[in-house]
C-alpha atoms as a PDB file:
ATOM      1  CA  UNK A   1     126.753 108.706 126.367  1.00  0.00           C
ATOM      2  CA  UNK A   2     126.554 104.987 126.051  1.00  0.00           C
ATOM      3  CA  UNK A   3     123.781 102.981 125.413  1.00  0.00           C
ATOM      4  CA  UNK A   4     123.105  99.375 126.973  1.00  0.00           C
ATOM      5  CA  UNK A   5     123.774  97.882 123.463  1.00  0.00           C
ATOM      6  CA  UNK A   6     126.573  99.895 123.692  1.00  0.00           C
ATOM      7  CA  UNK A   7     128.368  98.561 126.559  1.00  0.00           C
ATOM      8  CA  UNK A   8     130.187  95.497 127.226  1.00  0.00           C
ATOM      9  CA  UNK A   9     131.617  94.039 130.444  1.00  0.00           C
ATOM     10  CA  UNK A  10     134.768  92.401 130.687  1.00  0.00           C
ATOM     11  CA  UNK A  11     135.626  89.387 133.121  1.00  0.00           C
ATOM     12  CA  UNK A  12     139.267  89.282 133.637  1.00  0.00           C
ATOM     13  CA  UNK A  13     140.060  85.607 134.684  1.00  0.00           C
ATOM     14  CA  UNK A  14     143.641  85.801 134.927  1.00  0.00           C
ATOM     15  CA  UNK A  15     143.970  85.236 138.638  1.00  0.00           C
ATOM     16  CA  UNK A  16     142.086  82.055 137.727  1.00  0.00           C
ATOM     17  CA  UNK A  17     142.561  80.574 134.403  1.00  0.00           C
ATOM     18  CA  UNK A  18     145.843  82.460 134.013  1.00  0.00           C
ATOM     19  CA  UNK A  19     147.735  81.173 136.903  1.00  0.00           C
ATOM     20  CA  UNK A  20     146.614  77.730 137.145  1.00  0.00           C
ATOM     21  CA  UNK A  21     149.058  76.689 134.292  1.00  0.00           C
ATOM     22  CA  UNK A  22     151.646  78.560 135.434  1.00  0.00           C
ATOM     23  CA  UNK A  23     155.151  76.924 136.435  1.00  0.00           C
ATOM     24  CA  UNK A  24     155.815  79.419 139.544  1.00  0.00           C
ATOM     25  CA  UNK A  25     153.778  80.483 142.238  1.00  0.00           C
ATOM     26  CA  UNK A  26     151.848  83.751 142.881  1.00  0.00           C
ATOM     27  CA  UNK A  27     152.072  84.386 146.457  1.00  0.00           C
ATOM     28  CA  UNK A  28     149.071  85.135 148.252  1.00  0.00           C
ATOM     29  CA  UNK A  29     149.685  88.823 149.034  1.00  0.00           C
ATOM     30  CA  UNK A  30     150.836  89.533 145.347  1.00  0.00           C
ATOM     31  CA  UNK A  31     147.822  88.400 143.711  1.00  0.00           C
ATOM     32  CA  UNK A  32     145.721  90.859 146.055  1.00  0.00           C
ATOM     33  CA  UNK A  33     148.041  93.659 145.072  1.00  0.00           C
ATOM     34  CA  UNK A  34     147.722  92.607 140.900  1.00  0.00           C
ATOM     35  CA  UNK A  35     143.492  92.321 141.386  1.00  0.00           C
ATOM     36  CA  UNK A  36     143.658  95.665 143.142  1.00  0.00           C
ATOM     37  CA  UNK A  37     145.152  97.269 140.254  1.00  0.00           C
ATOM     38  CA  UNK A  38     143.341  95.229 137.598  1.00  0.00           C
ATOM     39  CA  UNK A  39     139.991  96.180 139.706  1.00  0.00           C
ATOM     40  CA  UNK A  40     141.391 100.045 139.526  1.00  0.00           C
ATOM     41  CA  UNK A  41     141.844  99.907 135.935  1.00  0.00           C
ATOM     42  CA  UNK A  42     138.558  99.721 135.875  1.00  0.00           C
ATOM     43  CA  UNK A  43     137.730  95.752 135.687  1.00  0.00           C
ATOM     44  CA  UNK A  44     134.354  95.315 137.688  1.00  0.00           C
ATOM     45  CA  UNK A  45     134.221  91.517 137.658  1.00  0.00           C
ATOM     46  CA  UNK A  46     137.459  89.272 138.246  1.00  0.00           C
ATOM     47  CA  UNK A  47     137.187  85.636 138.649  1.00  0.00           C
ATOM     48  CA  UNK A  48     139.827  85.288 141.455  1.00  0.00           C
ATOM     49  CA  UNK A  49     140.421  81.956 142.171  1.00  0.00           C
ATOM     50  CA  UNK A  50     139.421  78.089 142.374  1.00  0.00           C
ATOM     51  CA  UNK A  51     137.752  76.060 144.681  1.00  0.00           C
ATOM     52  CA  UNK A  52     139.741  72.927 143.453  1.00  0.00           C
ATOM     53  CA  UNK A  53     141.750  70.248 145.003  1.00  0.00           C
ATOM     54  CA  UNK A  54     145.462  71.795 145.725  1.00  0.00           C
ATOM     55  CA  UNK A  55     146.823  68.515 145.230  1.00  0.00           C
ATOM     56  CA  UNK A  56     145.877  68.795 141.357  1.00  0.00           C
ATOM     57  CA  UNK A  57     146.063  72.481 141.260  1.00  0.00           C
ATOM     58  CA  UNK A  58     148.232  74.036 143.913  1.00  0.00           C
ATOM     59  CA  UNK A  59     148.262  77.791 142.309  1.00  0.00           C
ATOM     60  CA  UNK A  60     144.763  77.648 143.902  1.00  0.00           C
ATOM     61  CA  UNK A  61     145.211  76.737 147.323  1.00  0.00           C
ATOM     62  CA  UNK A  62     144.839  80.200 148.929  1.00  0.00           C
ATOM     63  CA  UNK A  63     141.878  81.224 146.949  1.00  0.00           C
ATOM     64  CA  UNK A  64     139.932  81.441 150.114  1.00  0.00           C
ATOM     65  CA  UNK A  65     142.112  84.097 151.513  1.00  0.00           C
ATOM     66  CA  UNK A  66     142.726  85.511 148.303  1.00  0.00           C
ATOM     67  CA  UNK A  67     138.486  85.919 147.856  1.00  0.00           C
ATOM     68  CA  UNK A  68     138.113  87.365 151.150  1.00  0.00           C
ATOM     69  CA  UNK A  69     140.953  89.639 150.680  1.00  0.00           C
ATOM     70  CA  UNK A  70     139.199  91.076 147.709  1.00  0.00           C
ATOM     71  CA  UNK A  71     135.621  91.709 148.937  1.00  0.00           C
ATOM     72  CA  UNK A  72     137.736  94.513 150.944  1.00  0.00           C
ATOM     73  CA  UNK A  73     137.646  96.293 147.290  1.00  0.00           C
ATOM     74  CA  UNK A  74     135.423  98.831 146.254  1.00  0.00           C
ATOM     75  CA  UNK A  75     132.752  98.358 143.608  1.00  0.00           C
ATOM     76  CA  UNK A  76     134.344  94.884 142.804  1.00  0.00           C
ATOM     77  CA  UNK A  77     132.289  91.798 141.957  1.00  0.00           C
ATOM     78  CA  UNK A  78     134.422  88.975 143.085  1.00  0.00           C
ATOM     79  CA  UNK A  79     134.343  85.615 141.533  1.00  0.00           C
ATOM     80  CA  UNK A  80     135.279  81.862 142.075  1.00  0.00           C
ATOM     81  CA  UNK A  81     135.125  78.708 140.128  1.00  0.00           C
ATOM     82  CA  UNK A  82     134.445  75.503 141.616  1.00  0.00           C
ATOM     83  CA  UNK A  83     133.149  72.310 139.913  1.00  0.00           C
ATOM     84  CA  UNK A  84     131.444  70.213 142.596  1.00  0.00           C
ATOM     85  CA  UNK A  85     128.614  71.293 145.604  1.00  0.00           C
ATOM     86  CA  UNK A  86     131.944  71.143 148.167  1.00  0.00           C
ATOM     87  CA  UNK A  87     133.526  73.939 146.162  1.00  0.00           C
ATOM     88  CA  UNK A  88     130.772  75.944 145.814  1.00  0.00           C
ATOM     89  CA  UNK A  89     130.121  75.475 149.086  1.00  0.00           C
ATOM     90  CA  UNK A  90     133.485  76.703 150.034  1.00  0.00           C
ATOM     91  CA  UNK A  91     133.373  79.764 148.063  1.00  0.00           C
ATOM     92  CA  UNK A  92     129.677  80.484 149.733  1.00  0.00           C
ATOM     93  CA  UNK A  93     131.347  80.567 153.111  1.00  0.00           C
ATOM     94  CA  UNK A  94     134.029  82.727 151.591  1.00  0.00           C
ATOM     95  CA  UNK A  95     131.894  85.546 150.433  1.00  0.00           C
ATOM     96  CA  UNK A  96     132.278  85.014 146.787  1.00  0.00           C
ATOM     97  CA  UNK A  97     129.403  86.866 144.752  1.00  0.00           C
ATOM     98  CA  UNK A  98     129.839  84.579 141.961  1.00  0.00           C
ATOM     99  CA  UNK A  99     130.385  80.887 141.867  1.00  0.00           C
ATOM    100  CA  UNK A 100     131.262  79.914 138.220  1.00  0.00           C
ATOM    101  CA  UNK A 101     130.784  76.285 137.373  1.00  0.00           C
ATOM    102  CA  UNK A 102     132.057  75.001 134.019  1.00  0.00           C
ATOM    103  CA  UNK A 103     130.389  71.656 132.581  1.00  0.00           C
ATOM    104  CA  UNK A 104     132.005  69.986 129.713  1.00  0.00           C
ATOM    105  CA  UNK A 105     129.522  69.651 126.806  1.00  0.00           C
ATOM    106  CA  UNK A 106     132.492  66.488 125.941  1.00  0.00           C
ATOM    107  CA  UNK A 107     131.866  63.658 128.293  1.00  0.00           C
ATOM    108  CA  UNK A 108     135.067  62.642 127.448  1.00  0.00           C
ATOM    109  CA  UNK A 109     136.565  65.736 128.826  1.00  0.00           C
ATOM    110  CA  UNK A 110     133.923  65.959 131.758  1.00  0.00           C
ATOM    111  CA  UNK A 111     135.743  62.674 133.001  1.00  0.00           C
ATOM    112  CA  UNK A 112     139.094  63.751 132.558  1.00  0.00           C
ATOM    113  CA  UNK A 113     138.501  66.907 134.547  1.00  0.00           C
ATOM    114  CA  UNK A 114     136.156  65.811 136.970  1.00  0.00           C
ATOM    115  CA  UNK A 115     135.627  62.208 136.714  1.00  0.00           C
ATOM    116  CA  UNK A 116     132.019  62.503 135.912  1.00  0.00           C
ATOM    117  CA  UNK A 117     129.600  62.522 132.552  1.00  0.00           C
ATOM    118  CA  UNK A 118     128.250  65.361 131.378  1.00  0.00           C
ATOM    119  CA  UNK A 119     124.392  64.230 132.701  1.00  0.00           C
ATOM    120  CA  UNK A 120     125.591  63.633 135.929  1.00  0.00           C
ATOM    121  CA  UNK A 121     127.592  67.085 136.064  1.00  0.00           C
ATOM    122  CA  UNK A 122     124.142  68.910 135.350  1.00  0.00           C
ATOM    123  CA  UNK A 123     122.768  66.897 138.275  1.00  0.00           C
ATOM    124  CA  UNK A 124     125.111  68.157 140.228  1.00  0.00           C
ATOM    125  CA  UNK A 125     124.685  71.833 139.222  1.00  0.00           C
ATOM    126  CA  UNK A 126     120.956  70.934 140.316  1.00  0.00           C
ATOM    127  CA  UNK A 127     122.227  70.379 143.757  1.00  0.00           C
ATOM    128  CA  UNK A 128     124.348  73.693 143.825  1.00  0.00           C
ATOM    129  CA  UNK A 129     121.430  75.415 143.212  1.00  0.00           C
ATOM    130  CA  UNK A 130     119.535  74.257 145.687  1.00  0.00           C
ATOM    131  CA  UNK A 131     121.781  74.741 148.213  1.00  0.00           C
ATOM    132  CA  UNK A 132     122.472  78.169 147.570  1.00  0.00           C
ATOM    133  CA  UNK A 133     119.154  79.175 147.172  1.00  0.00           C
ATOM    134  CA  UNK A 134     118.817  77.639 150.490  1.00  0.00           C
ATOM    135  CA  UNK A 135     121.225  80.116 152.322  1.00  0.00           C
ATOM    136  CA  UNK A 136     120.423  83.540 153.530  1.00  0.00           C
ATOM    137  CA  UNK A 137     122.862  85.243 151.765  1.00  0.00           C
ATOM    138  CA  UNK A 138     122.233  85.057 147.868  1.00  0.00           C
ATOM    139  CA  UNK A 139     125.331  84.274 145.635  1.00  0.00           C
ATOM    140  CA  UNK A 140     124.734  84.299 141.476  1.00  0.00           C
ATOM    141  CA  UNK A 141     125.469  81.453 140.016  1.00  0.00           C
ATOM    142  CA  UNK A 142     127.390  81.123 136.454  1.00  0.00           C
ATOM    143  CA  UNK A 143     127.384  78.056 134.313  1.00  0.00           C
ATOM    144  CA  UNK A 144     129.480  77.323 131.913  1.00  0.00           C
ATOM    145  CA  UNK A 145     129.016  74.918 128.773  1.00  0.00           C
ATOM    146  CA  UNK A 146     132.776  74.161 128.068  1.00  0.00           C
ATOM    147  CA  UNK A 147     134.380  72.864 125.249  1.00  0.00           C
ATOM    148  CA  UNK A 148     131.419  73.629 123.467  1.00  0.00           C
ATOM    149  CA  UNK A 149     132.958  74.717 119.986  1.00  0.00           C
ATOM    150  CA  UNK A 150     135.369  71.173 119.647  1.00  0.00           C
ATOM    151  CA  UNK A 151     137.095  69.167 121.842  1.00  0.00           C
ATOM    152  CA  UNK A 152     140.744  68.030 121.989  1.00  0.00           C
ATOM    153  CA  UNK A 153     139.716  64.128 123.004  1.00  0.00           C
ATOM    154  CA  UNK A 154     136.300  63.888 120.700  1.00  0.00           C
ATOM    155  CA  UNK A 155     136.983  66.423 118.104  1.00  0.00           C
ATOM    156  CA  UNK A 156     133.475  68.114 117.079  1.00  0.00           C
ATOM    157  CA  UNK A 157     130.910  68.938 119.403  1.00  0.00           C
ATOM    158  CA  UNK A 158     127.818  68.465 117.841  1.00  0.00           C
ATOM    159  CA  UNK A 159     125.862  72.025 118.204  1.00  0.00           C
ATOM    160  CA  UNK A 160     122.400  70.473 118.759  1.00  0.00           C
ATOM    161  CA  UNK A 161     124.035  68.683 122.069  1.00  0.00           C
ATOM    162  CA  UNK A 162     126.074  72.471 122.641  1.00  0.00           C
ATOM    163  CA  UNK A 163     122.369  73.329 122.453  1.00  0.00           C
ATOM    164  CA  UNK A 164     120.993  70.278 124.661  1.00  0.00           C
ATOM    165  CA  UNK A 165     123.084  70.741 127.313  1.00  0.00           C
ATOM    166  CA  UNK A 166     122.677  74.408 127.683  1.00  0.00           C
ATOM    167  CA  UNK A 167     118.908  74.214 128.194  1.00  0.00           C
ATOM    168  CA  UNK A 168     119.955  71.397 130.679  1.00  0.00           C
ATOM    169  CA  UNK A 169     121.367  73.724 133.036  1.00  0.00           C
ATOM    170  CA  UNK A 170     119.254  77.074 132.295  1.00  0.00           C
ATOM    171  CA  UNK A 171     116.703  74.687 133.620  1.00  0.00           C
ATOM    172  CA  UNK A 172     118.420  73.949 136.841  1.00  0.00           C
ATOM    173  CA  UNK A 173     117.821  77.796 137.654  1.00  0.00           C
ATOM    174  CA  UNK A 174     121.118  78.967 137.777  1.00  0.00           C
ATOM    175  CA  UNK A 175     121.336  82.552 137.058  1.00  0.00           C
ATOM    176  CA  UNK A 176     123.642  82.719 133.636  1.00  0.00           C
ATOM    177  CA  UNK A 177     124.729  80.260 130.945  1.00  0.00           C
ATOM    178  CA  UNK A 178     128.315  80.743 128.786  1.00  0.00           C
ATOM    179  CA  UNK A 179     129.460  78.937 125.940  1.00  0.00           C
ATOM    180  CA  UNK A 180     133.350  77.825 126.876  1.00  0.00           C
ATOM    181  CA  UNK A 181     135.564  77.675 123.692  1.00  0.00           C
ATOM    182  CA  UNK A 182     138.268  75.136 126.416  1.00  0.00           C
ATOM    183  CA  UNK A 183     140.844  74.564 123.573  1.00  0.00           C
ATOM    184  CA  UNK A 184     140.285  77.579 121.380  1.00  0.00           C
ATOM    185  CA  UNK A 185     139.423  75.376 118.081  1.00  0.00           C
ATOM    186  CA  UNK A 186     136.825  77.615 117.744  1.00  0.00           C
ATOM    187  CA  UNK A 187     136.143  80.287 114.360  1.00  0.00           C
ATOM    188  CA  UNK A 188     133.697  82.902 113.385  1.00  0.00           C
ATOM    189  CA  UNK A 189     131.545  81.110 111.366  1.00  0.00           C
ATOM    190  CA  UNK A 190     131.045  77.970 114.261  1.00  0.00           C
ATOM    191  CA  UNK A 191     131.231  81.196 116.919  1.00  0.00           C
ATOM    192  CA  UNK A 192     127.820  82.460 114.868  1.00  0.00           C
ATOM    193  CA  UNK A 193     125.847  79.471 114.648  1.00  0.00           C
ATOM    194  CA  UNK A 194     126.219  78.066 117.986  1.00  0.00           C
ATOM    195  CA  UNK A 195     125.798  80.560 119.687  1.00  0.00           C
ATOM    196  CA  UNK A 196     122.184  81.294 117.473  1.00  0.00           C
ATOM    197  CA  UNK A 197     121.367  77.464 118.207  1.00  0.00           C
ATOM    198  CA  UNK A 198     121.686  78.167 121.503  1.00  0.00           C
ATOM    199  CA  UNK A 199     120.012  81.631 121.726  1.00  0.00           C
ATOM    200  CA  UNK A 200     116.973  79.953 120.159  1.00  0.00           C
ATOM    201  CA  UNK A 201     117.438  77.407 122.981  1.00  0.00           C
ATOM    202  CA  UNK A 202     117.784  79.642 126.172  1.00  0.00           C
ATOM    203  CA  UNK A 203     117.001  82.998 125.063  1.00  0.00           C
ATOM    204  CA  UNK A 204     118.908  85.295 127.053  1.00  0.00           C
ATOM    205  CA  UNK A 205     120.441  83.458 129.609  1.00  0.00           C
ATOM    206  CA  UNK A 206     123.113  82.798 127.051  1.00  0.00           C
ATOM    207  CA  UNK A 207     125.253  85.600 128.432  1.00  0.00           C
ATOM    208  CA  UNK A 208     129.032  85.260 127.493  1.00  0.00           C
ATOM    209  CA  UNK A 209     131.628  83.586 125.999  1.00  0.00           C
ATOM    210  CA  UNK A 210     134.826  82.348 127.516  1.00  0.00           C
ATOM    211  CA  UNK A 211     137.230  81.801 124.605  1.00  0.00           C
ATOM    212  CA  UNK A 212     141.010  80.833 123.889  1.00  0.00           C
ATOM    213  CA  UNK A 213     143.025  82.098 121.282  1.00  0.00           C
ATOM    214  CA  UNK A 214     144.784  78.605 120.704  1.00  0.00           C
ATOM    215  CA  UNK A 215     144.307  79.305 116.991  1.00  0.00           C
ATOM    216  CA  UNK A 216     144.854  82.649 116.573  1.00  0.00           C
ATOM    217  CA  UNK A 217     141.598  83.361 116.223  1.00  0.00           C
ATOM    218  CA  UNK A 218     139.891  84.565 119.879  1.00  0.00           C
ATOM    219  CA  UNK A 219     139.382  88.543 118.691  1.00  0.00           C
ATOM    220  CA  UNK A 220     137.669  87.436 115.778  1.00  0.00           C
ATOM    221  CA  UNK A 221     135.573  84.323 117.732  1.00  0.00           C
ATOM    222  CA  UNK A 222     134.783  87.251 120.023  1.00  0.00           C
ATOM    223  CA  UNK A 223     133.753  89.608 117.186  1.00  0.00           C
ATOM    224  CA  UNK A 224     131.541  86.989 116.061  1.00  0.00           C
ATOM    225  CA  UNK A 225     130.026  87.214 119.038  1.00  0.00           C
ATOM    226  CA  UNK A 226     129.661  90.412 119.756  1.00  0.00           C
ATOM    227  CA  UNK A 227     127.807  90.256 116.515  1.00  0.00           C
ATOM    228  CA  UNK A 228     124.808  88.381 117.717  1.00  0.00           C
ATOM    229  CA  UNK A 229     124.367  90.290 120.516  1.00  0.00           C
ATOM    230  CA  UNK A 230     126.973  88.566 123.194  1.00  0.00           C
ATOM    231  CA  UNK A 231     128.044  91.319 125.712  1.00  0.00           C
ATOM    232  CA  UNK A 232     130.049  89.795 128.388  1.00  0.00           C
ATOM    233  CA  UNK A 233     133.563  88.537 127.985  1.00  0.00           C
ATOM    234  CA  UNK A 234     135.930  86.453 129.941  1.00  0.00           C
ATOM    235  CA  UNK A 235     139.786  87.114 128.999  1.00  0.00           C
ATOM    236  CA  UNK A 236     142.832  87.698 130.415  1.00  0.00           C
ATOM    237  CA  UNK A 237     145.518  89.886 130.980  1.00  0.00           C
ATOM    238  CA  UNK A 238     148.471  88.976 129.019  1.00  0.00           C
ATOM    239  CA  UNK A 239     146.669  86.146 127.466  1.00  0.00           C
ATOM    240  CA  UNK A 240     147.928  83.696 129.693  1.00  0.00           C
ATOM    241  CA  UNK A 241     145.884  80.562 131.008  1.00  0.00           C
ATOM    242  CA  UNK A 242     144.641  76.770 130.106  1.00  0.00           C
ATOM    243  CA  UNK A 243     143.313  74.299 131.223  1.00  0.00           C
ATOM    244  CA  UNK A 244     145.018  71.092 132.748  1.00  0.00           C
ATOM    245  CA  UNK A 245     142.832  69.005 132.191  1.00  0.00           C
ATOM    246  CA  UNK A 246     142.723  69.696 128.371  1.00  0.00           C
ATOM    247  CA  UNK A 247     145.695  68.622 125.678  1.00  0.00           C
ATOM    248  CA  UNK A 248     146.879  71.519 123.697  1.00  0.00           C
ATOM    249  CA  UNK A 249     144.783  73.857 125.434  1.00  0.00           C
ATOM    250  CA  UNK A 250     146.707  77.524 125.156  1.00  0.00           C
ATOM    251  CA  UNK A 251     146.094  81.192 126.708  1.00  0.00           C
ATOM    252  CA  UNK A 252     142.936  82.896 126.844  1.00  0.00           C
ATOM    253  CA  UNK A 253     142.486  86.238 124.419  1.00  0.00           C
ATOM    254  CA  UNK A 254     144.428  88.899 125.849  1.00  0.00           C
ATOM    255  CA  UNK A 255     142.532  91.448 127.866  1.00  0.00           C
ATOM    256  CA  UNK A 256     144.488  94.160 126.289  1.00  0.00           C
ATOM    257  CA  UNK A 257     143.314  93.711 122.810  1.00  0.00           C
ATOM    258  CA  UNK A 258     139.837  93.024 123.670  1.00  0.00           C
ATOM    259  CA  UNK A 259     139.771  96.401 125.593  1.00  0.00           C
ATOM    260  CA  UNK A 260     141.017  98.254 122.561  1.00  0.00           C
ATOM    261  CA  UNK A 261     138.945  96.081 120.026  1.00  0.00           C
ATOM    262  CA  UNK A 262     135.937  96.937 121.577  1.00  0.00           C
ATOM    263  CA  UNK A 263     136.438 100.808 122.634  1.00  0.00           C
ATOM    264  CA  UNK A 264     137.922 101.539 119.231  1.00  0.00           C
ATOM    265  CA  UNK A 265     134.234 100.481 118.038  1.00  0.00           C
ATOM    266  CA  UNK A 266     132.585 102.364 120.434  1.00  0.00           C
ATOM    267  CA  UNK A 267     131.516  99.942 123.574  1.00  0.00           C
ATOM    268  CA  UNK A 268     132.125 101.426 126.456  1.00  0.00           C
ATOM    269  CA  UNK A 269     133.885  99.161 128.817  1.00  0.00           C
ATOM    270  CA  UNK A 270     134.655 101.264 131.729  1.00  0.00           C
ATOM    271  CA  UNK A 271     138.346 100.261 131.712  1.00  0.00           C
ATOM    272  CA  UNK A 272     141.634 102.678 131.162  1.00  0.00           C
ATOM    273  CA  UNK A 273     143.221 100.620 128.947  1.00  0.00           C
ATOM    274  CA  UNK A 274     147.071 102.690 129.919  1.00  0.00           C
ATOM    275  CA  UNK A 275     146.078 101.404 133.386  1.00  0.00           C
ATOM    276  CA  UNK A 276     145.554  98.036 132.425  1.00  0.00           C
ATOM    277  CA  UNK A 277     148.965  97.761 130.533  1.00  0.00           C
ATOM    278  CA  UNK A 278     150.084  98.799 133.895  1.00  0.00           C
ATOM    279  CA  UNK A 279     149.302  95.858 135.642  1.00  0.00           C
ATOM    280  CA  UNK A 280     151.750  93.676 133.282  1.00  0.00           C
ATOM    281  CA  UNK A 281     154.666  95.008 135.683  1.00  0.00           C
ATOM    282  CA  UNK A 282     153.654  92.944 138.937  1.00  0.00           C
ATOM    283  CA  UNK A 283     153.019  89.972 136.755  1.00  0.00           C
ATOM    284  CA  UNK A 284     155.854  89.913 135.065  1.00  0.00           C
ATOM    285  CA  UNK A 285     157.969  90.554 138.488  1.00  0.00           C
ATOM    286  CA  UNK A 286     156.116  87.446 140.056  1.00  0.00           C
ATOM    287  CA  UNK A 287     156.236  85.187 137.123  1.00  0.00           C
ATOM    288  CA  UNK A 288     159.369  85.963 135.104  1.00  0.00           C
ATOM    289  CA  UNK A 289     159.420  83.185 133.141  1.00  0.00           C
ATOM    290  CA  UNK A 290     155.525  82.908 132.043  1.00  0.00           C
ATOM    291  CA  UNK A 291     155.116  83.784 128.247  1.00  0.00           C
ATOM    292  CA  UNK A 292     153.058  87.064 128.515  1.00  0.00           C
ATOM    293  CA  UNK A 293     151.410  88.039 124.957  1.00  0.00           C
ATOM    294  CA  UNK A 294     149.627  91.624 123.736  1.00  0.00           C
ATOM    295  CA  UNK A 295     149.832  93.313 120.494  1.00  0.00           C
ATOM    296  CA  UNK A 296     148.845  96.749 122.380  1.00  0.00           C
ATOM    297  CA  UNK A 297     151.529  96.060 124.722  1.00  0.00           C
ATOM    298  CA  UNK A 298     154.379  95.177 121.983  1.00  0.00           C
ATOM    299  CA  UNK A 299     153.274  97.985 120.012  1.00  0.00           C
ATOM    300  CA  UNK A 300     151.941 100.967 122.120  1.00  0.00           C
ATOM    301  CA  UNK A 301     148.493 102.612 122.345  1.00  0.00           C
ATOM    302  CA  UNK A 302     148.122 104.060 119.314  1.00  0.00           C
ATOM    303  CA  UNK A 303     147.314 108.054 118.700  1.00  0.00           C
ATOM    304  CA  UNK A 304     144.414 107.043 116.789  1.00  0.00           C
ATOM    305  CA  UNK A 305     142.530 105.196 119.968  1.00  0.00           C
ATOM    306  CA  UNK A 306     139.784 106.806 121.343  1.00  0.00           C
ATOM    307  CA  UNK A 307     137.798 105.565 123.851  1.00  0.00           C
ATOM    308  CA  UNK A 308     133.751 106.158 123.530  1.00  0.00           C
ATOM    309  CA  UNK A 309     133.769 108.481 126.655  1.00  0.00           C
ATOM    310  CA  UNK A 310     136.560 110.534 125.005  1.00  0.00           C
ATOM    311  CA  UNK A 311     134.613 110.550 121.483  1.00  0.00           C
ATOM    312  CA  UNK A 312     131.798 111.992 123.560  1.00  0.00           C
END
């Protein structure tokens, strides 16, 4: 049996963060069919879509239908990004459970993607609140401190502002703070001490880490995490994903690996990690020509995996 310690949830983002970079197009009816069989491998969170103007990112324009077509699945918590009160706002009258809001520690890069300063961008998240609190039907609300471990425009990011900015929007009252590594510059050692800054700043509402693996280093960032207590994960199948709105900006850490990382040291995760290879096929059928990454996948499951329920 697991333990709480034990167990570690896993966001897959790849109907978000993976497909907004990509070249082609997911239709609508194929990304329903890919987050049905990522939610039956066992994935009890995916981040869906964006609420985001289709002009700048058109793989997001259906993620209205594409949200209510997955609250018709079992079990599954269903996600949405947006980054100003008309997105969330959209994604309310959707019937997202989760609005995820990411909020560039960089000014420099909270201008670029949004047009805004950081301080104003907390304001704003101020104003989300508020508004959902407002409504009769509740919907948690993520924030996200992004490029909080370097930036591609500024270089570092000072970790007493990672820290500053992070108590910024814990005090807003939304539900759960991240740290975002946005260009994956991140490594173990900066992984370690930010996020203990900002544990000392927010406590527990410090709840996961989005990270990138533009340096090779995501499994290790996220073992560094894991390591001070971190159990909540966003990744992505076949390690694909971005950001726009960020130079040099690569995939996210594979979903794959992280699965067998962190069952082949015991946390439970709740996923079938042969199902989860699965769901490569329909990906690769949709988007042929999208670089698709996994060690698990080039090599095989090994004989020696064994999940903690299968230990037990």
């Amino acid at each position: 049996m697991s333990t709480p310690d034990d167990t570690v949830t896993v966001c897959e983002v790849g109907p978000r963060d993976g497909l907004q970079m990509a070249q082609g197009r997911m239709a609508t009816e194929v990304k329903l069919r890919w987050i049905r069989q990522l939610a039956e491998s066992g994935l009890r969170e995916i981040e869906v879509g964006s609420f985001v103007s289709p002009r700048l990112v058109p793989q997001m324009a259906d993620t209205a239908d594409v949200v209510r077509g997955a609250l018709a699945i079992e079990g599954l918590t269903v996600c949405a990004l947006a980054c100003n009160l008309k997105g969330a706002i959209a994604a309310h009258e959707a019937g997202a459970h989760v609005v995820a809001i990411p909020i560039s520690v960089s000014d420099t890069h909270s201008r670029a993607n949004v047009n805004k300063g950081t301080d104003a961008q907390v304001e704003m998240v101020r104003s989300i609140v508020d508004w959902v609190r407002a409504q009769q039907r509740p919907m948690r609300i993520d924030v996200a401190a992004a490029t909080a471990f370097g930036c591609s425009m500024e270089g570092d990011v000072p970790r007493r502002r990672v820290a500053q900015v992070a108590a910024a929007l814990a005090a807003t009252g939304a539900d759960r703070v991240a740290l975002a590594d946005t260009v994956g510059y991140a490594h173990p050692a900066l992984v370690r001490d930010t996020v203990r800054e900002v544990q000392d700043a927010i406590g527990a509402r410090l709840a996961k880490l989005h990270l990138h693996d533009t340096m090779g280093l995501g499994l290790a960032n996220a073992l560094a995490g894991l390591e001070q207590g971190i159990r909540e994960f966003d990744a992505c199948l076949a390690g694909l994903g971005g950001c726009p709105f960020a130079p040099g900006a690569s995939g996210n850490i594979v979903t794959e690996d992280l699965v067998f990382m962190l069952e082949s040291m015991g946390h439970a995760t709740g996923i079938a990690l042969p199902r989860l290879l699965e769901a490569r096929a329909l990906l690769r059928e949709s988007l042929p020509e999208e670089p698709m990454r996994s060690g698990v996948a080039a090599a095989g499951i090994p004989r020696t995996f064994r999940t903690l329920q299968a230990a037990a």
